[in-house]
Protein backbone atom coordinates (compact mmCIF):
# COMPACT_ATOMS: atom_id res chain seq x y z
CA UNK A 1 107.94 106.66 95.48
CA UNK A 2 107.84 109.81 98.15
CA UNK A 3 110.46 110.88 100.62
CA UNK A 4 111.00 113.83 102.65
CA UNK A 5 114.16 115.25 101.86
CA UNK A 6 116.72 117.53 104.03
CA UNK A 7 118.27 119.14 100.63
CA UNK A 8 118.09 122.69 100.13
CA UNK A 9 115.77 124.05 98.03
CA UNK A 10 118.49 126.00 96.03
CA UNK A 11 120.23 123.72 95.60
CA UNK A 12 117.66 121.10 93.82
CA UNK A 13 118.59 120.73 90.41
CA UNK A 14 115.34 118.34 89.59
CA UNK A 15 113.25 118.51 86.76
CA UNK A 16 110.25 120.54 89.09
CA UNK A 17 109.90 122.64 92.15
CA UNK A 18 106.28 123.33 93.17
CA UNK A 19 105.26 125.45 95.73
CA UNK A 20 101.56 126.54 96.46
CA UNK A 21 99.65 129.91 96.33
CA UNK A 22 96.81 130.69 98.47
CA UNK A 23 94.12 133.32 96.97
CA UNK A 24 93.41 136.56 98.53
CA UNK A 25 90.72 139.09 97.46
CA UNK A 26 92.36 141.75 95.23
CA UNK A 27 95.56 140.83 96.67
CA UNK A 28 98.72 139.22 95.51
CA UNK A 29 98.16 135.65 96.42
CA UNK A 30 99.51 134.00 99.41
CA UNK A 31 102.80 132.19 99.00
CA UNK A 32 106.62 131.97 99.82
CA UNK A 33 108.79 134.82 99.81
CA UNK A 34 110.98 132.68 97.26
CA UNK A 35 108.27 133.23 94.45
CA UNK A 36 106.57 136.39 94.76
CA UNK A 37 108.60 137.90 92.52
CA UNK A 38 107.52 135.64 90.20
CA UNK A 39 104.03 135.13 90.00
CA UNK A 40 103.74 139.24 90.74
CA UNK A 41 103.30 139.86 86.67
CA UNK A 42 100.98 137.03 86.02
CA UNK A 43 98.68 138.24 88.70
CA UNK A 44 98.65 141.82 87.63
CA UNK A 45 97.86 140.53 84.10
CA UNK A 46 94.98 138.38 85.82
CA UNK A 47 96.46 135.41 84.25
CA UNK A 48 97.06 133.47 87.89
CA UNK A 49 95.07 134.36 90.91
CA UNK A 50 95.87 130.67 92.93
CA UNK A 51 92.16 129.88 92.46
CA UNK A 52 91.73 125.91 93.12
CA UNK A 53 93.77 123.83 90.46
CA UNK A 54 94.82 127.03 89.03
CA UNK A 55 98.75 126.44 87.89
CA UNK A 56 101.50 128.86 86.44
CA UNK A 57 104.96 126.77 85.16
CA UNK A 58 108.09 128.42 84.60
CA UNK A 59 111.10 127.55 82.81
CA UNK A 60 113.95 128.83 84.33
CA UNK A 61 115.96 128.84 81.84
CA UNK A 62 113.62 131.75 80.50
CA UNK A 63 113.85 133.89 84.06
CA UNK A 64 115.66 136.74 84.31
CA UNK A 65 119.02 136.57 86.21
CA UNK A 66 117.28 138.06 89.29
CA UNK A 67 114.30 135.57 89.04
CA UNK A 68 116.62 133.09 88.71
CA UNK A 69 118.51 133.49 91.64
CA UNK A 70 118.08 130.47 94.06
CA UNK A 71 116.35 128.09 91.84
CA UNK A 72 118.27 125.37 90.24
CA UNK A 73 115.48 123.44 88.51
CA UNK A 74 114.43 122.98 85.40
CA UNK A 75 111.03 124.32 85.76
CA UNK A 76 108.82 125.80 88.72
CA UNK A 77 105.61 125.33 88.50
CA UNK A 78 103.05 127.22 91.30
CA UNK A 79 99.81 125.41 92.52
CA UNK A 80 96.51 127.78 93.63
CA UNK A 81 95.26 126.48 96.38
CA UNK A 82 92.26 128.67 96.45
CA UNK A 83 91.19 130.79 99.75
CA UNK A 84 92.10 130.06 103.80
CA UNK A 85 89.46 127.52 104.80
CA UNK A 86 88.71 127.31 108.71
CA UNK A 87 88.74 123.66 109.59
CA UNK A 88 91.57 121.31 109.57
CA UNK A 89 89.39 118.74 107.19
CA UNK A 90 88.82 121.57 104.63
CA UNK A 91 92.38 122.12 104.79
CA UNK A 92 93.41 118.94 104.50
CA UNK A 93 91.19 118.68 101.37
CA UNK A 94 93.21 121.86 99.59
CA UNK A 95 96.03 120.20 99.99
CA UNK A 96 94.75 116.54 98.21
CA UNK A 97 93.42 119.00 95.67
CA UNK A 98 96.81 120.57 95.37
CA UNK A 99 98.86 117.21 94.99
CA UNK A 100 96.46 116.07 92.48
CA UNK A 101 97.13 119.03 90.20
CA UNK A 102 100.84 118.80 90.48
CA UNK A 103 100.88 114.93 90.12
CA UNK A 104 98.65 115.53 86.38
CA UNK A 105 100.99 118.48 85.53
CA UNK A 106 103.78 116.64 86.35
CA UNK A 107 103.16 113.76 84.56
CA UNK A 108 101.91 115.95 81.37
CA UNK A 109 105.23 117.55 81.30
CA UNK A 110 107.02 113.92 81.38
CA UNK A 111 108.58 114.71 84.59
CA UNK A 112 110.49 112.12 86.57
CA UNK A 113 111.21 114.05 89.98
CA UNK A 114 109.38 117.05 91.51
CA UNK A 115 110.40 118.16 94.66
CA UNK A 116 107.24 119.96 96.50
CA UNK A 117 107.81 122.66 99.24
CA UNK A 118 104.96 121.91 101.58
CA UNK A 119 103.50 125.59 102.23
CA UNK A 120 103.19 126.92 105.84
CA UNK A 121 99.42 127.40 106.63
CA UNK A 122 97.63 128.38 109.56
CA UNK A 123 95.24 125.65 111.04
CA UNK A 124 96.88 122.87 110.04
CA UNK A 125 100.33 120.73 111.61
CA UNK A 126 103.16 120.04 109.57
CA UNK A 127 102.43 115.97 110.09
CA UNK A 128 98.76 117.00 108.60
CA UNK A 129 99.87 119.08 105.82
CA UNK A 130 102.68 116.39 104.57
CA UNK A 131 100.05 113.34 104.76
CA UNK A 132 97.49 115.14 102.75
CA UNK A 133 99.92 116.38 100.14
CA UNK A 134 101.00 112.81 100.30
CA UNK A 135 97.94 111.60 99.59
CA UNK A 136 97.17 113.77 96.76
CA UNK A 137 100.62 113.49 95.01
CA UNK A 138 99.94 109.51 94.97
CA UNK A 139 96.52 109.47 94.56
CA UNK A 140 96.89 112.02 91.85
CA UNK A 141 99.55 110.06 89.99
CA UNK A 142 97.66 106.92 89.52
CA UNK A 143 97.15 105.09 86.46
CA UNK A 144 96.01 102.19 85.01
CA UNK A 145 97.70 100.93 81.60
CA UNK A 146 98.65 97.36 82.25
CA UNK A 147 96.39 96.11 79.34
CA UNK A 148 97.59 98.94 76.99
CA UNK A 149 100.24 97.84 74.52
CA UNK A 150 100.77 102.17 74.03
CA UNK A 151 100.51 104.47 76.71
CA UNK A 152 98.27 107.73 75.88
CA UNK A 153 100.35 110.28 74.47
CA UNK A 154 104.17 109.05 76.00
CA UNK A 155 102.65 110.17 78.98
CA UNK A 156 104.01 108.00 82.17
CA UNK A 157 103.36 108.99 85.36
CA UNK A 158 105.57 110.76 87.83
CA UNK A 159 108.53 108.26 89.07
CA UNK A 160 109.45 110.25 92.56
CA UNK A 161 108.02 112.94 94.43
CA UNK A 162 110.16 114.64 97.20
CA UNK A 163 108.56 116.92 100.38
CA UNK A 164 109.94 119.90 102.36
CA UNK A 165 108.88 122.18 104.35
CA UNK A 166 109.06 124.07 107.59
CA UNK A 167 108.29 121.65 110.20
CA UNK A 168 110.26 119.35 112.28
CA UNK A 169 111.69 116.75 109.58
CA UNK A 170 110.45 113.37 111.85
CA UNK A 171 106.63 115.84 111.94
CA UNK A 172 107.05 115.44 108.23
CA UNK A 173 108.17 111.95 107.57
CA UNK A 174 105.56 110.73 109.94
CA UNK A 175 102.96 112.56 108.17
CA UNK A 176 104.52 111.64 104.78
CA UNK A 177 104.09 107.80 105.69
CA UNK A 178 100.63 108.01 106.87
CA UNK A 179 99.67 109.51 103.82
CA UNK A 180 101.55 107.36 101.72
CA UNK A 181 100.03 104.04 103.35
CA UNK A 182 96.88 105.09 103.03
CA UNK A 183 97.39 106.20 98.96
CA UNK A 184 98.91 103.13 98.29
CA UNK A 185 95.95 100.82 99.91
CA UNK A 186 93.39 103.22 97.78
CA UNK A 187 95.48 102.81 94.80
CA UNK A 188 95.88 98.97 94.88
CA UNK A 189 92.03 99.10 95.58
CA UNK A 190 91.41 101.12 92.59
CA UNK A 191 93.84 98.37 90.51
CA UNK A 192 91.72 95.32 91.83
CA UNK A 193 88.37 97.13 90.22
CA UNK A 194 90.12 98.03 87.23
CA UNK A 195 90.99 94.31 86.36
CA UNK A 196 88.40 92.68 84.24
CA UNK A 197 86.03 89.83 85.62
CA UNK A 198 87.82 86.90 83.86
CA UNK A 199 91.22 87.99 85.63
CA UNK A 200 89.89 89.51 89.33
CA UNK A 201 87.81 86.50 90.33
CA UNK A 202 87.15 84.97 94.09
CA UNK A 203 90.69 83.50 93.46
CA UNK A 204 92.81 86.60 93.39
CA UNK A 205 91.38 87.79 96.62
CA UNK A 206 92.36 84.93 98.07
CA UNK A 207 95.92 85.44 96.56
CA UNK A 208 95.94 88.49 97.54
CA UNK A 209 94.81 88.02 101.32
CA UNK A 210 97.95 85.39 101.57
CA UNK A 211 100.56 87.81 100.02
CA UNK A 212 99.77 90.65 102.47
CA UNK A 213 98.98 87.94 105.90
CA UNK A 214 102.54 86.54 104.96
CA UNK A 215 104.39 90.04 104.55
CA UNK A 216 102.64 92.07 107.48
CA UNK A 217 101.66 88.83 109.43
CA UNK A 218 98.36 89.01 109.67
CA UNK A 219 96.48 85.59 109.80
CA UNK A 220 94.71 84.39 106.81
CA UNK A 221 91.87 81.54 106.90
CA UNK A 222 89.16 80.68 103.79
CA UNK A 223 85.82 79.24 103.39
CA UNK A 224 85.43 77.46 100.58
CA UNK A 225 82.72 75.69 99.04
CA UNK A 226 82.39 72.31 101.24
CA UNK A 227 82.66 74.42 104.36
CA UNK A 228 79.76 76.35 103.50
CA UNK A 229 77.90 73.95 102.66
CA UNK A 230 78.44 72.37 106.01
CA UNK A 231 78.16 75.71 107.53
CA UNK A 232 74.52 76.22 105.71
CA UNK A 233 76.03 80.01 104.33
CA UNK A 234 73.03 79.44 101.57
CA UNK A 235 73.14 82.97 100.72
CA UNK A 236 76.68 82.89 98.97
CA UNK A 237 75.81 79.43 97.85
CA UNK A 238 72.54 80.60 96.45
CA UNK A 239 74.14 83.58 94.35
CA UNK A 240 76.99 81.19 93.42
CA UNK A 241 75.22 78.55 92.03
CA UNK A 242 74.69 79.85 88.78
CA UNK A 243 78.87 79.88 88.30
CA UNK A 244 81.46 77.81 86.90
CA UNK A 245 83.64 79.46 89.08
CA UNK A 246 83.40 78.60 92.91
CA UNK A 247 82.90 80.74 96.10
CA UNK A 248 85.47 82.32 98.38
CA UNK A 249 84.88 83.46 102.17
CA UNK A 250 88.52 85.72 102.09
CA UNK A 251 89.23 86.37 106.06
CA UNK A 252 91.72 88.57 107.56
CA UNK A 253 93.00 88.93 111.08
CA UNK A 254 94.88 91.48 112.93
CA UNK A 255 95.04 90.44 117.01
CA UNK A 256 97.01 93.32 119.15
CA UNK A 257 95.65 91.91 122.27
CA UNK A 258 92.59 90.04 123.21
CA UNK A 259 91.82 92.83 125.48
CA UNK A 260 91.63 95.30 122.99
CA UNK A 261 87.94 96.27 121.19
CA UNK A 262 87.54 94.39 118.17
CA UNK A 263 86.34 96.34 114.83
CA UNK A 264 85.07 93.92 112.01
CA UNK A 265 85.34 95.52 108.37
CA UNK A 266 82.75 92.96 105.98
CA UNK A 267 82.96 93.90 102.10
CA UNK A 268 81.09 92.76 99.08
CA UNK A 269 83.25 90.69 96.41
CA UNK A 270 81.08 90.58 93.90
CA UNK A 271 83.64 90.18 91.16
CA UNK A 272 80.67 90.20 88.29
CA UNK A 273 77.38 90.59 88.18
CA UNK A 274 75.45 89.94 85.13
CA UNK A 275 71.90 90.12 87.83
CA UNK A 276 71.51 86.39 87.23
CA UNK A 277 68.04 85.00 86.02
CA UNK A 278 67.01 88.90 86.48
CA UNK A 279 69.48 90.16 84.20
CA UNK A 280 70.80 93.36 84.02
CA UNK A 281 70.51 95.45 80.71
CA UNK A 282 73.53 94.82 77.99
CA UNK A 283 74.20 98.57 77.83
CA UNK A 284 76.65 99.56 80.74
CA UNK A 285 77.18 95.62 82.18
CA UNK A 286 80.98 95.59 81.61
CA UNK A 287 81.06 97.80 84.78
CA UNK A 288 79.49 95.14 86.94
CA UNK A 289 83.55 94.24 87.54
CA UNK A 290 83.13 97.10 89.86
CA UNK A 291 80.90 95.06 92.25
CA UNK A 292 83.89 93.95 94.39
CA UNK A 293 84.35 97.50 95.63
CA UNK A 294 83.91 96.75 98.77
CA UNK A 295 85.71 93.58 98.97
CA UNK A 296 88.73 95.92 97.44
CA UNK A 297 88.32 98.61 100.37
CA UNK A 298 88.16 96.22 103.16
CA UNK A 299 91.16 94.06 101.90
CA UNK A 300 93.22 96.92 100.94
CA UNK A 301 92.44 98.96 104.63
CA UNK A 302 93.78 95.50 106.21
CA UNK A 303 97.08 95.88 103.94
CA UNK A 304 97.53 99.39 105.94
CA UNK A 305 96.38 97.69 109.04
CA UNK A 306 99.19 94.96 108.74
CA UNK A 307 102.10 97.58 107.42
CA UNK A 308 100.64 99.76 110.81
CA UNK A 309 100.72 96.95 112.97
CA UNK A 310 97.98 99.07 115.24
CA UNK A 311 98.06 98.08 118.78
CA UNK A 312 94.89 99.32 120.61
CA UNK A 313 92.51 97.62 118.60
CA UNK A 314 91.96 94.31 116.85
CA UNK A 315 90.66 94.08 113.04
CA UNK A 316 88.89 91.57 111.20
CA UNK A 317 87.80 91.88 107.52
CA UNK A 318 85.77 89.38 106.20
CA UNK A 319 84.93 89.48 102.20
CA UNK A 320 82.17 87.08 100.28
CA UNK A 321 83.39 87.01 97.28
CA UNK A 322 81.96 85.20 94.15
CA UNK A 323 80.07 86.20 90.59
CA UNK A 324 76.55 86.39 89.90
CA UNK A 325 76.15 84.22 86.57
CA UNK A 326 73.26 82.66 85.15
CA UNK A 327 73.81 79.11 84.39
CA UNK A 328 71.77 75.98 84.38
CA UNK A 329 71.44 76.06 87.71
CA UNK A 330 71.03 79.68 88.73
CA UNK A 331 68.83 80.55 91.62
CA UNK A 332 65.67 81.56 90.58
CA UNK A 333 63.30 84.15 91.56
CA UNK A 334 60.55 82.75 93.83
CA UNK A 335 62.89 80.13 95.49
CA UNK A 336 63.86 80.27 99.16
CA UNK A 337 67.00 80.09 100.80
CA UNK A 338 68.38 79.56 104.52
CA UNK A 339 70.97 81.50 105.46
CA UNK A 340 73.75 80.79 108.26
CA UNK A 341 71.61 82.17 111.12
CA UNK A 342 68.91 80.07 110.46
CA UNK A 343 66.58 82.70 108.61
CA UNK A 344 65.04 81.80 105.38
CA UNK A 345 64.56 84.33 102.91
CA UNK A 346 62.29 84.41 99.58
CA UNK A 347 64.72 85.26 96.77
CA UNK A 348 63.07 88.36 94.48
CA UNK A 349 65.14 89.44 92.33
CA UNK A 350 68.59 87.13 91.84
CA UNK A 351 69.91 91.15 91.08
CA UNK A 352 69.58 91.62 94.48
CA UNK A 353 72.76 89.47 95.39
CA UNK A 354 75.06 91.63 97.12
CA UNK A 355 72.97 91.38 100.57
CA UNK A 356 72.54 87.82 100.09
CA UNK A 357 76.25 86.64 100.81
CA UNK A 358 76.93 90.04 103.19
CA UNK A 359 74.41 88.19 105.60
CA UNK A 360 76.02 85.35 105.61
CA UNK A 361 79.39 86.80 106.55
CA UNK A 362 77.86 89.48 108.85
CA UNK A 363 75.98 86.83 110.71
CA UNK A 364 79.20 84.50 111.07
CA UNK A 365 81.49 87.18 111.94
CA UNK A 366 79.70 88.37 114.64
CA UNK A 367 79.34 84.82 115.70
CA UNK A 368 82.80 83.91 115.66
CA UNK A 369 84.67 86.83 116.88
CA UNK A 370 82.19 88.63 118.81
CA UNK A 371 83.25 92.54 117.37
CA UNK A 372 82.84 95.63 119.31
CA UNK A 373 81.02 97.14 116.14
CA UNK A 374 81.12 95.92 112.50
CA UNK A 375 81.41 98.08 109.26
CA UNK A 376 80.24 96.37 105.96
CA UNK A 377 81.16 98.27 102.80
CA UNK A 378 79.09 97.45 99.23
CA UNK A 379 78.31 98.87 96.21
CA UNK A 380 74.60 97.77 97.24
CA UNK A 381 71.64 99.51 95.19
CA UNK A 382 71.38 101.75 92.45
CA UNK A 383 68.89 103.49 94.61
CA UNK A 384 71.30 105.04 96.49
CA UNK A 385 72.36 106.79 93.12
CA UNK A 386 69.35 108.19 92.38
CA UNK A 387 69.10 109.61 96.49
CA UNK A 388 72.86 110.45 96.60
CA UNK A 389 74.43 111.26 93.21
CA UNK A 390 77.97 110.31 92.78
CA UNK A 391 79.09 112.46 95.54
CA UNK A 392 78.14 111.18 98.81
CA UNK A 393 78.42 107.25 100.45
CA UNK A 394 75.00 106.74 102.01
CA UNK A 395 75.27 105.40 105.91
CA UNK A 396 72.80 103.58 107.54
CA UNK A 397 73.60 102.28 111.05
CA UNK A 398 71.95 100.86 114.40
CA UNK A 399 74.42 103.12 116.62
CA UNK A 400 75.21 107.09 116.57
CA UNK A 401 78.13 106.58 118.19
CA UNK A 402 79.56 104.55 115.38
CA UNK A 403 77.73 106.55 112.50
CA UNK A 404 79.40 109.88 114.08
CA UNK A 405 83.05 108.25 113.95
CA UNK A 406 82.30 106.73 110.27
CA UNK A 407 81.44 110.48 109.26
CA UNK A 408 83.83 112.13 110.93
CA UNK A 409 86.75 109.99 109.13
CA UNK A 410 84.89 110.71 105.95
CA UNK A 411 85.41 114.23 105.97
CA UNK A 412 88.92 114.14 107.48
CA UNK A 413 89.64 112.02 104.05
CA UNK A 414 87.73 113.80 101.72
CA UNK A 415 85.10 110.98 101.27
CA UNK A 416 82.04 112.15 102.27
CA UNK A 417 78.79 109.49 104.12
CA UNK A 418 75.30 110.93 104.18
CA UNK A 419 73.13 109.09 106.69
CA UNK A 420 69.56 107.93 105.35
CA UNK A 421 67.29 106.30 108.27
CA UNK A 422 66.18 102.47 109.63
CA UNK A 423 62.81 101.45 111.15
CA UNK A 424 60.40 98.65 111.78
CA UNK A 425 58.50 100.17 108.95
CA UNK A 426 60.84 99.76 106.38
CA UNK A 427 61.73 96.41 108.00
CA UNK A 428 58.34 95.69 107.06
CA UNK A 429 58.31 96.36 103.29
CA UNK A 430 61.06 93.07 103.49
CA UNK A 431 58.23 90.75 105.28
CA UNK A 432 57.51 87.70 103.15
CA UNK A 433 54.25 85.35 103.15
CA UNK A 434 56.24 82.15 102.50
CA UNK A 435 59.52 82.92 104.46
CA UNK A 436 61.35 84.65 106.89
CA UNK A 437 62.15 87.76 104.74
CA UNK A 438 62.45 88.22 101.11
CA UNK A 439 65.17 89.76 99.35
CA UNK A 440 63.79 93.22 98.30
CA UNK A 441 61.19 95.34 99.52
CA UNK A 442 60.01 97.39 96.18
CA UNK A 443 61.14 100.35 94.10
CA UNK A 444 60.30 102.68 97.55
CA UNK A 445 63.19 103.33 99.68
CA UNK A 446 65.50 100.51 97.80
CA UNK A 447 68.64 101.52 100.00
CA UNK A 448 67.37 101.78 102.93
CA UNK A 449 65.14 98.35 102.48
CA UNK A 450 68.41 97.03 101.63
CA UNK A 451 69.91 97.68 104.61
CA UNK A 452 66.96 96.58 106.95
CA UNK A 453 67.73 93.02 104.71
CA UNK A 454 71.66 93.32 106.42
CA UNK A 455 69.83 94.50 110.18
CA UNK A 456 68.58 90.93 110.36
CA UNK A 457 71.73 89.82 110.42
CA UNK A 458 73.46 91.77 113.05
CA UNK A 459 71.59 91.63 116.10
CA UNK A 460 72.69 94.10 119.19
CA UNK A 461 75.78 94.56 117.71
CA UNK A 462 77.01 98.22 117.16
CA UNK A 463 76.92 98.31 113.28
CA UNK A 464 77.03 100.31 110.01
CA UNK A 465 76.41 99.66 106.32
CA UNK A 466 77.71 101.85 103.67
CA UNK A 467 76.48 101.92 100.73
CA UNK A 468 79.35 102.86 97.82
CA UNK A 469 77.18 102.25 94.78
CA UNK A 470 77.23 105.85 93.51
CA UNK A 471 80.73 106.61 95.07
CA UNK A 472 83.26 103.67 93.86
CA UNK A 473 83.61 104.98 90.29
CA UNK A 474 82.52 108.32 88.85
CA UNK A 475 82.72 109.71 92.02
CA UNK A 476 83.05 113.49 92.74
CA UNK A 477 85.60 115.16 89.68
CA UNK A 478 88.77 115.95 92.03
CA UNK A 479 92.37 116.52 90.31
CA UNK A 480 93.10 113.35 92.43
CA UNK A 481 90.22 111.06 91.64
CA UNK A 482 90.71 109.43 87.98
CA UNK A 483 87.82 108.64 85.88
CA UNK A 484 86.63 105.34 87.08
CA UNK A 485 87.01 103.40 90.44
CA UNK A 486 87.70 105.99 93.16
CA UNK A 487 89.05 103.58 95.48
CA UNK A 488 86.61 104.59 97.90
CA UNK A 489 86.08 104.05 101.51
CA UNK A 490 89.50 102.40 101.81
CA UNK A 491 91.24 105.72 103.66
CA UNK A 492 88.16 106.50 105.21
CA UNK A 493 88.54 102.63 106.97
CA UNK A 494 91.95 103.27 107.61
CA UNK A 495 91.40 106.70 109.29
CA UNK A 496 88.53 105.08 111.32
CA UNK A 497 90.87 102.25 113.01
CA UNK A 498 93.64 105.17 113.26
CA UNK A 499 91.79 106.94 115.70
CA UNK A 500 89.41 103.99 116.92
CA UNK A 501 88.01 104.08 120.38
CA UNK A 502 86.16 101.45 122.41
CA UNK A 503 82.30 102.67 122.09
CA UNK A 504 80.57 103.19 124.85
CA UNK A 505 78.29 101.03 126.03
């Protein structure tokens, strides 16, 4: 839970007061006049110089009188923020940083409340700086112990986290809610990977997709089985047909106005893949429950989308979702499948799933509801790890325009694209003898093949793949980033349809 809060700060007799410290060459740090006194003989001793994630915590029962005078809690503890960076984004990114270290002290210290005093900083608006200290407080205090009967070391995390500041107190609760919307959707997001593969299955996005349409009313329709069979979507049938467990087409709708420019969000479901017939190595499968991390951001951005009720632009999210198994009647490499569109493909590699039921929703998206531009979202190819690390999402895209916004709400988030090219000649390394296309393109340029398999699929329409494989877990160490899924993409989603704009044409 967050608030903002109109108490005085000397009057807060909490368990924690934070405040922030910004470094400054050979200088006391940066920070409110309420503290300097305070953190004066730890810097001279070299022991805090509010370096990035640096902390210093204070008992107050062990100040002196005068050190003591206006603070009523239990403890302070002081964040480092490191030095003044120039852009708002870089700013912005401090501050995440900043709530993710006071969320893990926090919650170390078995604190229930902390009340934060937002710090004043040039560059940045009060609404700015309380959404990303939102963010980072929420983001920062996630965990994941559902299936733990003991929790690791008593530690639980931090029950409510209180903001003031400076600014205009509606400047701050707006900010405060944008941030916390957008934590919560990355933390549910982050959940949904977490669960295992026998308990997240095509199912539970389904469930999920009705429990949000009926509390935000948004609309809620799915595809199953029958109806793609009778809609000829042989790509998720193909991948599916090695399962026990049967297919899902998951479809979300937010309507503001049919005038408005439509944005379509597609994202991978893959809630396990084993590879199929070509199966993927025993060591490291159990993290093939990740494959639905793109399923999980475009379902959880829609969650924000129905609590934000946007009204200049309509949002559809569309999410495939099924396992890749290999039963009796898996698909097999060499056979050939026809997708909704028409096009026939020559299946591979059965490992190379995920673009095999994206096509099939891209190319009945588009056909349905006709989208000003379409974002899909997929934890695609390992090849992107071996380009990109864990650090950036690769982008590939058929408009600048679009690629420019998806970047741009990257960096305001703190979840960085990188944008790798598309051509006729790697839409030639997909070419097949016997079919239309086939399914991979070999070892050279595996990403970007991959997303020349999606182009087919999309026709004139504006559109952008993103490519999460190296970014939905282990991504980038950041106090507010826990080991495992990231929950990535989600806030960069929601930031995009925050600030969306008809494209021009």
């Amino acid at each position: 839970m967050i608030s903002v809060t109109g108490k005085k700060i000397e009057k807060y007799k909490g368990d924690l007061l934070v405040y922030c410290a910004m470094e400054r060459k050979e200088k006391i740090p940066f920070c409110d006049e309420r503290i300097k006194s305070l953190i004066k003989p730890a810097c001279k001793s070299g022991d805090f110089n509010a370096k990035t994630g640096e902390t210093l915590l204070l008992h107050t029962a062990l100040l002196g009188h005068s050190q003591r005078k206006g603070i009523a809690a239990a403890r302070v503890l002081i964040v480092g923020i490191g030095k003044q960076k120039q852009s708002v984004d870089e700013i912005r990114e401090q501050l995440r940083c900043a709530g993710g270290t006071v969320a893990s002290s926090a919650t170390q210290s078995k604190v229930r409340e902390v009340l934060v005093v937002l710090p004043d900083l040039a560059g940045i608006s009060a609404a700015d700086c309380a959404e990303a200290m939102s963010e980072g407080l929420l983001l920062g205090n996630y965990s994941f112990t559902k299936y733990k009967k003991q929790k690791e070391n008593g530690a639980t995390p931090v029950h409510s986290f209180l903001l003031t500041g400076s600014g205009a107190p509606s400047s701050l609760r707006r900010g405060m809610k944008a941030g916390r919307i957008a934590a919560e959707a990355a933390c549910k997001a982050r959940d949904m990977a977490n669960e295992p593969g026998n308990v997240w299955t095509p199912e539970k996005f389904v469930q999920y997709a009705r429990t949000i349409s009926r509390k935000y009313q948004l609309k809620c329709r799915v595809i199953n089985k029958p109806t793609m069979k009778k809609l000829g979507m042989g790509g998720i049938l193909a991948v599916n047909q090695g399962s026990a467990i049967p297919p899902k087409l998951v479809i979300l709708e937010h309507i503001s106005n049919k005038k408005n420019p439509t944005l379509m969000l597609v994202g991978k479901g893959l809630t396990f893949d084993s590879g199929g017939i070509s199966i993927k190595p025993a060591a490291g499968m159990e993290a093939m429950k990740y494959d639905m991390c793109g399923g999980a951001a475009a379902i959880t951005a829609m969650q924000a989308v129905g609590e934000e009720q946007p009204q200049h632009v309509n949002v559809i999210a569309l999410i495939p979702a099924t396992d890749n198994m290999s039963g009796g009647a898996a698909l097999k490499p060499g056979d050939i499948i026809t997708h909704f569109n028409g096009k026939t493909s020559e299946v591979i590699n059965t490992d190379a799933e995920g673009r095999l039921i994206l096509a099939d929703a891209l190319a009945y998206g588009i056909k349905t509801y006709k989208p000003d531009a379409v974002v899909d979202l997929a934890t695609l190819t390992g090849a992107v790890i071996t380009g990109l690390g864990h650090h950036k999402t690769g982008l590939l895209a058929n408009n600048d325009v679009l690629v420019k916004r998806i970047v741009s709400a990257g960096e305001r988030t703190g979840e960085p694209f990188w944008r790798l090219p598309l051509g006729p000649e790697y839409s030639k390394q997909i070419e097949s003898k016997v079919a239309d296309i086939k399914n991979v393109g070999g070892r050279a340029a595996g990403t970007i093949t991959a997303a020349a398999y999606l182009q087919e699929f999309v026709g004139e329409t504006p559109w952008a793949h993103c490519d999460i494989a190296g970014t939905a877990w282990d991504f980038t160490e950041k106090s507010y980033v826990p080991k495992g899924p990231s929950g990535i993409a989600t806030r960069s989603l929601i930031s995009l349809i925050r600030n969306w704009k008809p494209l021009k044409k």
